[in-house]
PDB file of N, CA and C in Angstrom:
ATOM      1  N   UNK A   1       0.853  -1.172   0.000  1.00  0.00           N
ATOM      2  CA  UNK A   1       0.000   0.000   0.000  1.00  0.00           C
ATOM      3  C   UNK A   1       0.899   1.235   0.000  1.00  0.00           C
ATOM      4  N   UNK A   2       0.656   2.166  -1.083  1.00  0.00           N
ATOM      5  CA  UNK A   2       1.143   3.406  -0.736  1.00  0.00           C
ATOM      6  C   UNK A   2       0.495   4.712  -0.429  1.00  0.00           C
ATOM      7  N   UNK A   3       0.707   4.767   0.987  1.00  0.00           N
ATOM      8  CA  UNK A   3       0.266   5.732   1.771  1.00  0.00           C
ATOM      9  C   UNK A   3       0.888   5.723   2.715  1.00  0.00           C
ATOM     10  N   UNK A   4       1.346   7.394   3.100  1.00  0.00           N
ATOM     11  CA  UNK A   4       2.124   8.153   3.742  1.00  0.00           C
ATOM     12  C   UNK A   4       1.815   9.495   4.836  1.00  0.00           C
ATOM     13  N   UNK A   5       1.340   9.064   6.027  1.00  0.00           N
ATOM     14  CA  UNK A   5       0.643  10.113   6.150  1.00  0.00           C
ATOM     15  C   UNK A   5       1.832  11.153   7.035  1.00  0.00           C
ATOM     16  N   UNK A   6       1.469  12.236   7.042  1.00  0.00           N
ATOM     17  CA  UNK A   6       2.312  13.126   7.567  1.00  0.00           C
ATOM     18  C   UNK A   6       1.637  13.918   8.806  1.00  0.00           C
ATOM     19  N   UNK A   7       2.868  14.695   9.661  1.00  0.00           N
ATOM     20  CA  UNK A   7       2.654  14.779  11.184  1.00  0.00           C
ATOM     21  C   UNK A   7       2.426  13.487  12.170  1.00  0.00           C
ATOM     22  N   UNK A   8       1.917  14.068  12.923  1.00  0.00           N
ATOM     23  CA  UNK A   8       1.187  12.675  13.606  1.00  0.00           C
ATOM     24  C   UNK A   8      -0.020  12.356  13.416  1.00  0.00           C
ATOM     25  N   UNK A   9      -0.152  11.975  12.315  1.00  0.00           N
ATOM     26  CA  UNK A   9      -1.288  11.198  11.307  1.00  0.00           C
ATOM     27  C   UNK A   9      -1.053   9.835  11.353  1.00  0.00           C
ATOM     28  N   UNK A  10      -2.325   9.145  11.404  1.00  0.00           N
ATOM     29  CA  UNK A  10      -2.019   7.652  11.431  1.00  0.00           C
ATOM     30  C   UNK A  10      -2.995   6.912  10.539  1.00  0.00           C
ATOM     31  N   UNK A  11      -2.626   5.939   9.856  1.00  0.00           N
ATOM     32  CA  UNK A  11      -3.896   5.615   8.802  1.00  0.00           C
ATOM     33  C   UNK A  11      -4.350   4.377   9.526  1.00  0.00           C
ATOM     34  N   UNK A  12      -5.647   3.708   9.877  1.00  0.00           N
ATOM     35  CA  UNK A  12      -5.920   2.936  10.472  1.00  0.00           C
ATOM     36  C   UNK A  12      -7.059   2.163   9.677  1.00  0.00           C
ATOM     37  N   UNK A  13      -6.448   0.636   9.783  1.00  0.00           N
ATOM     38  CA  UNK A  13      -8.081  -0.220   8.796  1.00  0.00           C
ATOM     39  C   UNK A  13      -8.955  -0.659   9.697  1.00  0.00           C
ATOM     40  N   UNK A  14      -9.760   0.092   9.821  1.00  0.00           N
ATOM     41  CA  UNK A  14     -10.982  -0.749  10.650  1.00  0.00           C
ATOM     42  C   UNK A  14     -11.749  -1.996  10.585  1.00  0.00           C
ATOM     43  N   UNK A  15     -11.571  -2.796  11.250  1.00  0.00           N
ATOM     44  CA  UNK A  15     -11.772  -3.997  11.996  1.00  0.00           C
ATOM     45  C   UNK A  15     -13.254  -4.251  11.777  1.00  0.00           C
ATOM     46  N   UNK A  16     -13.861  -5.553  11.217  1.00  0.00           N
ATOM     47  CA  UNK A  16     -15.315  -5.673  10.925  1.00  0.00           C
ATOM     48  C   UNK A  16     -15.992  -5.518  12.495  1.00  0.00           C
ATOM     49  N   UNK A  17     -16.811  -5.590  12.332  1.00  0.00           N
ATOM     50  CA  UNK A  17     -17.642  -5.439  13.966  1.00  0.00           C
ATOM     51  C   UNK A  17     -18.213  -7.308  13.622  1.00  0.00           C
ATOM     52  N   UNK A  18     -17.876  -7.745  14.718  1.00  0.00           N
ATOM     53  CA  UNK A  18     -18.592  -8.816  15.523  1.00  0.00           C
ATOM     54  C   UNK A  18     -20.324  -8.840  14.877  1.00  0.00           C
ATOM     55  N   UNK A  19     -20.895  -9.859  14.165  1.00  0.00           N
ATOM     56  CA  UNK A  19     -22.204  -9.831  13.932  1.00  0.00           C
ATOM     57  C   UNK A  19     -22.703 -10.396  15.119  1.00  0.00           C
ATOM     58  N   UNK A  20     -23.653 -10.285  16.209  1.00  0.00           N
ATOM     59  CA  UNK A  20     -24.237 -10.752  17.420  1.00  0.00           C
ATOM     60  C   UNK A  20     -25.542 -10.620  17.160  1.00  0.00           C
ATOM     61  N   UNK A  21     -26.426 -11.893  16.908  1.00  0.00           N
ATOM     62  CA  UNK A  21     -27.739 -11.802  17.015  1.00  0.00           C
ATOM     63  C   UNK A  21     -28.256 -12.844  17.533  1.00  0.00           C
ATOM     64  N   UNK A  22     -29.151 -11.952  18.666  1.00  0.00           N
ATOM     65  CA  UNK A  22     -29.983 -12.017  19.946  1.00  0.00           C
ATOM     66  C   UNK A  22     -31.250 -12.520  19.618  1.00  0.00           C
ATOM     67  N   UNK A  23     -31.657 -14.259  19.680  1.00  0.00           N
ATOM     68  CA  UNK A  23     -33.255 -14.256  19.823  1.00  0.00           C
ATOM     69  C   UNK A  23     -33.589 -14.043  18.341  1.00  0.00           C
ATOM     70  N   UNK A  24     -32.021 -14.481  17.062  1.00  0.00           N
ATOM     71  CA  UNK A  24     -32.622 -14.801  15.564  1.00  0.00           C
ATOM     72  C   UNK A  24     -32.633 -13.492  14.764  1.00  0.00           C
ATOM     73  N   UNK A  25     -33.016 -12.351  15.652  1.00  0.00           N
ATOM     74  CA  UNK A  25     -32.884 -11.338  14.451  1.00  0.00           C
ATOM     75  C   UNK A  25     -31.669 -10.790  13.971  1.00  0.00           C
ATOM     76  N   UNK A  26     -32.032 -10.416  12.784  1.00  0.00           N
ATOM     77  CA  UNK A  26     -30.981  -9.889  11.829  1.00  0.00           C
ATOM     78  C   UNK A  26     -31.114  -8.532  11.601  1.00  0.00           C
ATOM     79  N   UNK A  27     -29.981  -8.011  11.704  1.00  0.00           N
ATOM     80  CA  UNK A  27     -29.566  -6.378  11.568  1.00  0.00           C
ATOM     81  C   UNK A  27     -29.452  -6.291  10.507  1.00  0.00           C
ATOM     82  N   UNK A  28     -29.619  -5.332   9.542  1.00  0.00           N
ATOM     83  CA  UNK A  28     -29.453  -4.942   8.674  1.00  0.00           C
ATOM     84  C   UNK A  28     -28.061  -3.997   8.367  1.00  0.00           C
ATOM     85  N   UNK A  29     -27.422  -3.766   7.536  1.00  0.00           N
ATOM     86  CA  UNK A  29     -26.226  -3.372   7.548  1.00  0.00           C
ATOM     87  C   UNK A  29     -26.022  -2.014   7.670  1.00  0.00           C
ATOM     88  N   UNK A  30     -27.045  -1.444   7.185  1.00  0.00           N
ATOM     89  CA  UNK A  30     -27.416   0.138   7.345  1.00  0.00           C
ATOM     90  C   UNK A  30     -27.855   0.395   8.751  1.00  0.00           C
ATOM     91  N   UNK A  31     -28.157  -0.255   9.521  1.00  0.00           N
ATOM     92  CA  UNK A  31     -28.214  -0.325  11.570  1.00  0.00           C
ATOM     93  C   UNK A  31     -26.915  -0.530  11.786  1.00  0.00           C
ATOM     94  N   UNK A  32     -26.389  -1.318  11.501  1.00  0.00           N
ATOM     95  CA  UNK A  32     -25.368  -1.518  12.494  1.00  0.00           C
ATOM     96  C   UNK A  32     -23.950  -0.431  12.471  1.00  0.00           C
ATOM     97  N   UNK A  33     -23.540  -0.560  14.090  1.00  0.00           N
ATOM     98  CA  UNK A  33     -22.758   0.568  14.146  1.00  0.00           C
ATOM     99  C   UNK A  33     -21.514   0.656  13.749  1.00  0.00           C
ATOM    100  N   UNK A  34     -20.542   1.260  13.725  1.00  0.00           N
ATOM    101  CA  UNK A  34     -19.300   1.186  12.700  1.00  0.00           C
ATOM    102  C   UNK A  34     -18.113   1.195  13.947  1.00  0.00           C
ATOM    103  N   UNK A  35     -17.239  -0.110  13.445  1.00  0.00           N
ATOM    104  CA  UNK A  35     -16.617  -0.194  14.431  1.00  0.00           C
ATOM    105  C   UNK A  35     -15.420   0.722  14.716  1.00  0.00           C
ATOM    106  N   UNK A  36     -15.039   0.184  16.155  1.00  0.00           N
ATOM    107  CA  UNK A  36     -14.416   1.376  17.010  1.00  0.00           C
ATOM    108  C   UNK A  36     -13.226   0.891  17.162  1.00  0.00           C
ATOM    109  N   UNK A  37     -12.580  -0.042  16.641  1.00  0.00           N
ATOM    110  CA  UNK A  37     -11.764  -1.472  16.843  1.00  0.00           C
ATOM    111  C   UNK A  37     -10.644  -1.206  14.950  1.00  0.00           C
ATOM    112  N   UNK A  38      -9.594  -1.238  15.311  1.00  0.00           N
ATOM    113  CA  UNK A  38      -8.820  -0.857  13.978  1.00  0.00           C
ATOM    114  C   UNK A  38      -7.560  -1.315  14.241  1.00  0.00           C
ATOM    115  N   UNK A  39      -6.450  -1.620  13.282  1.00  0.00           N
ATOM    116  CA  UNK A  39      -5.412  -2.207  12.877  1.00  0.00           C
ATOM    117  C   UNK A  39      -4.902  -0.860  12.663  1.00  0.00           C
ATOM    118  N   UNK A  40      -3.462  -0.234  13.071  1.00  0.00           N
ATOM    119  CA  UNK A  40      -2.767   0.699  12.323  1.00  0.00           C
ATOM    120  C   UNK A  40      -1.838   0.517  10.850  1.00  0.00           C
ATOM    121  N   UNK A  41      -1.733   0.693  10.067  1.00  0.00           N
ATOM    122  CA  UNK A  41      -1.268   0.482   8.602  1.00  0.00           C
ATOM    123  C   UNK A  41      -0.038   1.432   8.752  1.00  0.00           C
ATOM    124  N   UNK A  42      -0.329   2.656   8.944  1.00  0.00           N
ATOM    125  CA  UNK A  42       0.750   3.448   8.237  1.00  0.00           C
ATOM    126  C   UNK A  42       0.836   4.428   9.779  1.00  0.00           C
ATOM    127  N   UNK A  43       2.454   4.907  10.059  1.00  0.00           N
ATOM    128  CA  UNK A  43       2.006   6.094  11.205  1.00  0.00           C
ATOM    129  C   UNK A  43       2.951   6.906  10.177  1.00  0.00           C
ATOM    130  N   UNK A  44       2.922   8.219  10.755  1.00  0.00           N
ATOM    131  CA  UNK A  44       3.573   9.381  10.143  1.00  0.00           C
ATOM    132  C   UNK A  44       4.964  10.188  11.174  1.00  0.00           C
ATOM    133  N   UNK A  45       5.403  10.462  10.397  1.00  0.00           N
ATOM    134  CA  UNK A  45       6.936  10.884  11.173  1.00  0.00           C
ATOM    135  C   UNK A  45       6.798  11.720  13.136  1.00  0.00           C
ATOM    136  N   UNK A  46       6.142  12.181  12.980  1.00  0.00           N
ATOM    137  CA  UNK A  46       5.604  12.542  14.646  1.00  0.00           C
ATOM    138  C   UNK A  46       5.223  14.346  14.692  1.00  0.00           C
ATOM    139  N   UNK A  47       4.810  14.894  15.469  1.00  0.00           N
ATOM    140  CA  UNK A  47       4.593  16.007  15.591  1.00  0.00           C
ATOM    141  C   UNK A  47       5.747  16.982  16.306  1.00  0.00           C
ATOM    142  N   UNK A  48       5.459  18.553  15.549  1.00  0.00           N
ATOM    143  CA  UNK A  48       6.982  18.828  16.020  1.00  0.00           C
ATOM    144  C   UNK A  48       6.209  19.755  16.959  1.00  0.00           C
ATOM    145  N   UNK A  49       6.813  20.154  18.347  1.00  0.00           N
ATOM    146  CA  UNK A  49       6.716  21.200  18.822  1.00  0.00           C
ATOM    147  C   UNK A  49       6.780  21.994  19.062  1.00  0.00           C
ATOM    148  N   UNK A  50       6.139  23.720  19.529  1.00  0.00           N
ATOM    149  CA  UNK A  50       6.585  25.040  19.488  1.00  0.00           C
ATOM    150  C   UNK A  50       8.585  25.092  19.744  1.00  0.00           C
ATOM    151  N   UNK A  51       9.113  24.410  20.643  1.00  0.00           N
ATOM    152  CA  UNK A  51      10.207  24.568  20.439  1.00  0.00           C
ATOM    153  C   UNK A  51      11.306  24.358  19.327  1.00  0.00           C
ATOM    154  N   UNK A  52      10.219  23.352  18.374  1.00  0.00           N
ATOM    155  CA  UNK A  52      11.267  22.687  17.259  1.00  0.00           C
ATOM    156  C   UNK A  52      11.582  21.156  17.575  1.00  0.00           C
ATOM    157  N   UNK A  53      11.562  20.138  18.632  1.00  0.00           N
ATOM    158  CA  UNK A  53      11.531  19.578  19.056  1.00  0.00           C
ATOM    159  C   UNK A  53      10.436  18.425  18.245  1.00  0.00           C
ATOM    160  N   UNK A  54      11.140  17.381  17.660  1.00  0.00           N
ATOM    161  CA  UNK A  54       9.989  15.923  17.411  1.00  0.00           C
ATOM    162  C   UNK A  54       9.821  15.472  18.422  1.00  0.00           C
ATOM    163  N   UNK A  55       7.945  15.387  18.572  1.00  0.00           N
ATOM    164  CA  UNK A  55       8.102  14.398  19.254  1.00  0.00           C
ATOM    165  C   UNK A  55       7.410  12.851  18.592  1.00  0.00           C
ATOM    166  N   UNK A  56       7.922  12.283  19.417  1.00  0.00           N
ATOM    167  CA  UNK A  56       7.658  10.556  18.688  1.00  0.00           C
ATOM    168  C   UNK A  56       6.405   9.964  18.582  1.00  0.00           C
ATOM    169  N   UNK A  57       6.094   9.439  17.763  1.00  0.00           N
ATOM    170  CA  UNK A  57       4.710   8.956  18.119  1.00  0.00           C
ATOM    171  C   UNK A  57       4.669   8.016  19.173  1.00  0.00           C
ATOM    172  N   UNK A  58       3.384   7.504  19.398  1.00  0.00           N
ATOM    173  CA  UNK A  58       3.311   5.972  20.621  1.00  0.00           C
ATOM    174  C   UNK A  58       2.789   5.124  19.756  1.00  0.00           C
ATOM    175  N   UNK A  59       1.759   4.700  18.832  1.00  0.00           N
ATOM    176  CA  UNK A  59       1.734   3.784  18.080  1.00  0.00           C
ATOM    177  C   UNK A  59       2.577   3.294  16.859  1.00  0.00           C
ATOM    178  N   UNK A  60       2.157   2.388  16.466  1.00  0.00           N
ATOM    179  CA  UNK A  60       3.235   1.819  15.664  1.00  0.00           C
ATOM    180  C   UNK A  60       2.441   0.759  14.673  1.00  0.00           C
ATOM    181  N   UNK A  61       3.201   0.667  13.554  1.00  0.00           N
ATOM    182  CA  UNK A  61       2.381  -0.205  12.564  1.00  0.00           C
ATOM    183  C   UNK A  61       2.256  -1.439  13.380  1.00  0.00           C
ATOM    184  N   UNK A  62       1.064  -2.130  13.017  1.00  0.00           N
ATOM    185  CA  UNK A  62       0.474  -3.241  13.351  1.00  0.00           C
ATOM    186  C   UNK A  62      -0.118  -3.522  15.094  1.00  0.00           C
ATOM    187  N   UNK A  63      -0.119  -2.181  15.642  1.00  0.00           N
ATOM    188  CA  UNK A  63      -0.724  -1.889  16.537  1.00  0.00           C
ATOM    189  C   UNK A  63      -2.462  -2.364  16.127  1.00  0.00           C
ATOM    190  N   UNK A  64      -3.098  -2.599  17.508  1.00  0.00           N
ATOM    191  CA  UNK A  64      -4.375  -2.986  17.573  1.00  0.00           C
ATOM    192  C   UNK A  64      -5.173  -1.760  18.344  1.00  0.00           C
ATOM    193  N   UNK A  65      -6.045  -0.401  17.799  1.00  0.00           N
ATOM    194  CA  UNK A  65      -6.058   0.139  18.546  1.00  0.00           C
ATOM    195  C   UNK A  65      -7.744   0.819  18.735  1.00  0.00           C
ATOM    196  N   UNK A  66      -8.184   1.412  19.583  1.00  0.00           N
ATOM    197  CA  UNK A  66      -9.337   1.803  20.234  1.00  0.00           C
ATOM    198  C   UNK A  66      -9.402   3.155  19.580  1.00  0.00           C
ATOM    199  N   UNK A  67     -10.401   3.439  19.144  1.00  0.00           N
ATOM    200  CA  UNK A  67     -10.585   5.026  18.453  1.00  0.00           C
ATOM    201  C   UNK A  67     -12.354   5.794  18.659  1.00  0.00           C
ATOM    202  N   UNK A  68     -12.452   7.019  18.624  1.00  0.00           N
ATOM    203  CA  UNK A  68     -13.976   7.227  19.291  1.00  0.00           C
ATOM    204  C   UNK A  68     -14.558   7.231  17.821  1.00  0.00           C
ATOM    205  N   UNK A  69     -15.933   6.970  18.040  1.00  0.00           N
ATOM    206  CA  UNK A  69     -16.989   6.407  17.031  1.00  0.00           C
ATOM    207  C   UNK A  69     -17.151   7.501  15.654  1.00  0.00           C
ATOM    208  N   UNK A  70     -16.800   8.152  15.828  1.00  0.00           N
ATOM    209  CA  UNK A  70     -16.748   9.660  14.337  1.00  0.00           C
ATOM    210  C   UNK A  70     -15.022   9.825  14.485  1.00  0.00           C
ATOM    211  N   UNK A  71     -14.470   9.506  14.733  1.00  0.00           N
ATOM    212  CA  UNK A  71     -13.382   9.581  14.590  1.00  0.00           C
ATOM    213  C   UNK A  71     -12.911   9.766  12.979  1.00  0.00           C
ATOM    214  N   UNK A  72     -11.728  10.335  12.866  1.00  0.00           N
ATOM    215  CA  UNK A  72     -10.905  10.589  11.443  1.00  0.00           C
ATOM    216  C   UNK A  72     -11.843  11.031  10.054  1.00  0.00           C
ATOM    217  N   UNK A  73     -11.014  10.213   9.078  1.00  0.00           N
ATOM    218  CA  UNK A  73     -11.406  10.566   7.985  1.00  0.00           C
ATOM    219  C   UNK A  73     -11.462   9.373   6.940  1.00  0.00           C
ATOM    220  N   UNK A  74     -12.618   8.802   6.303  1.00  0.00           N
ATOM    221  CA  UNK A  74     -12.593   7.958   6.022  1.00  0.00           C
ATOM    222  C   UNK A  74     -12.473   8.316   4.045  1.00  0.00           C
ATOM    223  N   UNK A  75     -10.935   7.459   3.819  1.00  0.00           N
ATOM    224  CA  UNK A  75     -10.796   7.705   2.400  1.00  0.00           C
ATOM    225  C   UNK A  75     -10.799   5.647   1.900  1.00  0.00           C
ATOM    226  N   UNK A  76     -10.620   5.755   0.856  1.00  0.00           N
ATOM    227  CA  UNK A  76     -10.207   4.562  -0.120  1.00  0.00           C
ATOM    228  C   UNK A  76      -9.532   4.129  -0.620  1.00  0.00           C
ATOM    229  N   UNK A  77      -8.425   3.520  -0.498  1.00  0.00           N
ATOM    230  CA  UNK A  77      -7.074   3.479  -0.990  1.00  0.00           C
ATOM    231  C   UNK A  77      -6.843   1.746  -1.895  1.00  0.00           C
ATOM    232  N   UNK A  78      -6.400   1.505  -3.306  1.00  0.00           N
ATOM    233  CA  UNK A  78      -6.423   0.308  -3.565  1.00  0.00           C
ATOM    234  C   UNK A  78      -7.353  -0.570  -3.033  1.00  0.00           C
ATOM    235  N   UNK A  79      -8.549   0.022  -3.328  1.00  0.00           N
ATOM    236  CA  UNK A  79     -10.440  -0.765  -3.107  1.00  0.00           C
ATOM    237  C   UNK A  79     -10.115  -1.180  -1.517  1.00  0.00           C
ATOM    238  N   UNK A  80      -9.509  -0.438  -0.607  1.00  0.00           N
ATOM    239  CA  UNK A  80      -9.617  -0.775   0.842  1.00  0.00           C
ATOM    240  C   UNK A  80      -9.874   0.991   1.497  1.00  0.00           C
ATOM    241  N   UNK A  81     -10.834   0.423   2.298  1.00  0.00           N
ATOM    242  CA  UNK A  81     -11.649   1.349   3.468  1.00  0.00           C
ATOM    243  C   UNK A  81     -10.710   2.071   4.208  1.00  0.00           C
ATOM    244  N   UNK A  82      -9.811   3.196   4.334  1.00  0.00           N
ATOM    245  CA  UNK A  82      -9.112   3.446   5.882  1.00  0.00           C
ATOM    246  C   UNK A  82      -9.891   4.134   6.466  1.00  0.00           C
ATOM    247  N   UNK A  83      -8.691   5.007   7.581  1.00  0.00           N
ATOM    248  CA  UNK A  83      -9.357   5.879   8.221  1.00  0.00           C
ATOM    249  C   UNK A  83      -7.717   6.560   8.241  1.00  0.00           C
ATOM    250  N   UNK A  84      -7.939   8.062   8.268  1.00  0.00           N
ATOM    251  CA  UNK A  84      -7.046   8.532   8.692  1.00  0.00           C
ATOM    252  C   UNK A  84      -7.426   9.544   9.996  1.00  0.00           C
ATOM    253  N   UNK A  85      -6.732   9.447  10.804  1.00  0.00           N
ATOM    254  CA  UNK A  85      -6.747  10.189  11.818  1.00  0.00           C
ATOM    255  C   UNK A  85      -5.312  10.882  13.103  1.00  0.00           C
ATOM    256  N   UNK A  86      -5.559  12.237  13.547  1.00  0.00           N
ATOM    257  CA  UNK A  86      -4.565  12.344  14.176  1.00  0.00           C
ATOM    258  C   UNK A  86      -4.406  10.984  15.308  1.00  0.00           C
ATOM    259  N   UNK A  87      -3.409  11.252  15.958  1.00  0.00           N
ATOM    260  CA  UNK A  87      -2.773  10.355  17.653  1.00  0.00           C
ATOM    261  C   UNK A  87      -3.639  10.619  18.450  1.00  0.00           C
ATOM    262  N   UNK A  88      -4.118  11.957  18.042  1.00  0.00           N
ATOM    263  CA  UNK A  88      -4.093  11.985  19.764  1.00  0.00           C
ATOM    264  C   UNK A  88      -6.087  11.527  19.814  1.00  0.00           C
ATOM    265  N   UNK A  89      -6.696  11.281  18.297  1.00  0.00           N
ATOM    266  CA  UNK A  89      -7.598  10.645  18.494  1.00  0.00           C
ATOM    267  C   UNK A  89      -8.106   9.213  18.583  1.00  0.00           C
ATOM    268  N   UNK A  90      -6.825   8.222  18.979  1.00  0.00           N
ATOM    269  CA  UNK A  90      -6.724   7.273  19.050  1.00  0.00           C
ATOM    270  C   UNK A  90      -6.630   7.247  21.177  1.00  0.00           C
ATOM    271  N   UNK A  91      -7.749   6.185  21.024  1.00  0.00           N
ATOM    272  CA  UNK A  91      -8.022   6.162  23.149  1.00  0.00           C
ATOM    273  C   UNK A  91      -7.414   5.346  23.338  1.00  0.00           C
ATOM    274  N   UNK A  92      -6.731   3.831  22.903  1.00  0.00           N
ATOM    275  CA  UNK A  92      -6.112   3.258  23.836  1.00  0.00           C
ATOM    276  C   UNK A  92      -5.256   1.816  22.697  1.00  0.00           C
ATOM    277  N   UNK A  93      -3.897   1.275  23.133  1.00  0.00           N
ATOM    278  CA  UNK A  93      -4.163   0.583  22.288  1.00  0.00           C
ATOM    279  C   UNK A  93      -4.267  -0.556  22.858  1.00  0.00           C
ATOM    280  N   UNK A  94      -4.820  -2.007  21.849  1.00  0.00           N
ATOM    281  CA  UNK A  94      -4.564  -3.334  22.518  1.00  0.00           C
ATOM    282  C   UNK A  94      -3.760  -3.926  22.871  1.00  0.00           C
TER     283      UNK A  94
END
């Protein structure tokens, strides 16, 4: 894949959501919620600070990580779904 994101940008593939059905029914795909659960692909060189100073990122490719539900930016890259988003909107990783 070529993609490169820059600052502390991180491109992340989101993770299918778990199908769980309760008592037979079926969700429809347009209900169900979009998961919060993602693989990191690509990170970006790190953010610099008012002093001039890099600092490093904390994730890292092939990280497993937690992100809030509107999070980033969702583009298409070689017929695959990402997400791009800063660090610091990533909550936790696995």
């Amino acid at each position: 894949m070529k993609i490169r994101p820059l600052a502390d940008r991180v491109v992340v593939q989101p993770m299918d959501a778990e199908e769980k059905q309760q008592g037979g029914i079926i969700i429809p795909d347009t209900a169900k919620e979009k998961p919060q659960q993602g693989k990191v692909v690509a990170v970006g060189p790190g953010k610099v600070s008012e002093s001039g100073q890099k600092i490093a990122m904390e994730v890292k490719v092939d990280d497993v990580v937690l992100y809030g539900k509107y999070s980033g930016t969702e583009v298409t890259v070689e017929d695959e779904d990402l997400l791009i988003m800063r660090e610091s909107d990533i909550l936790a990783v696995l």
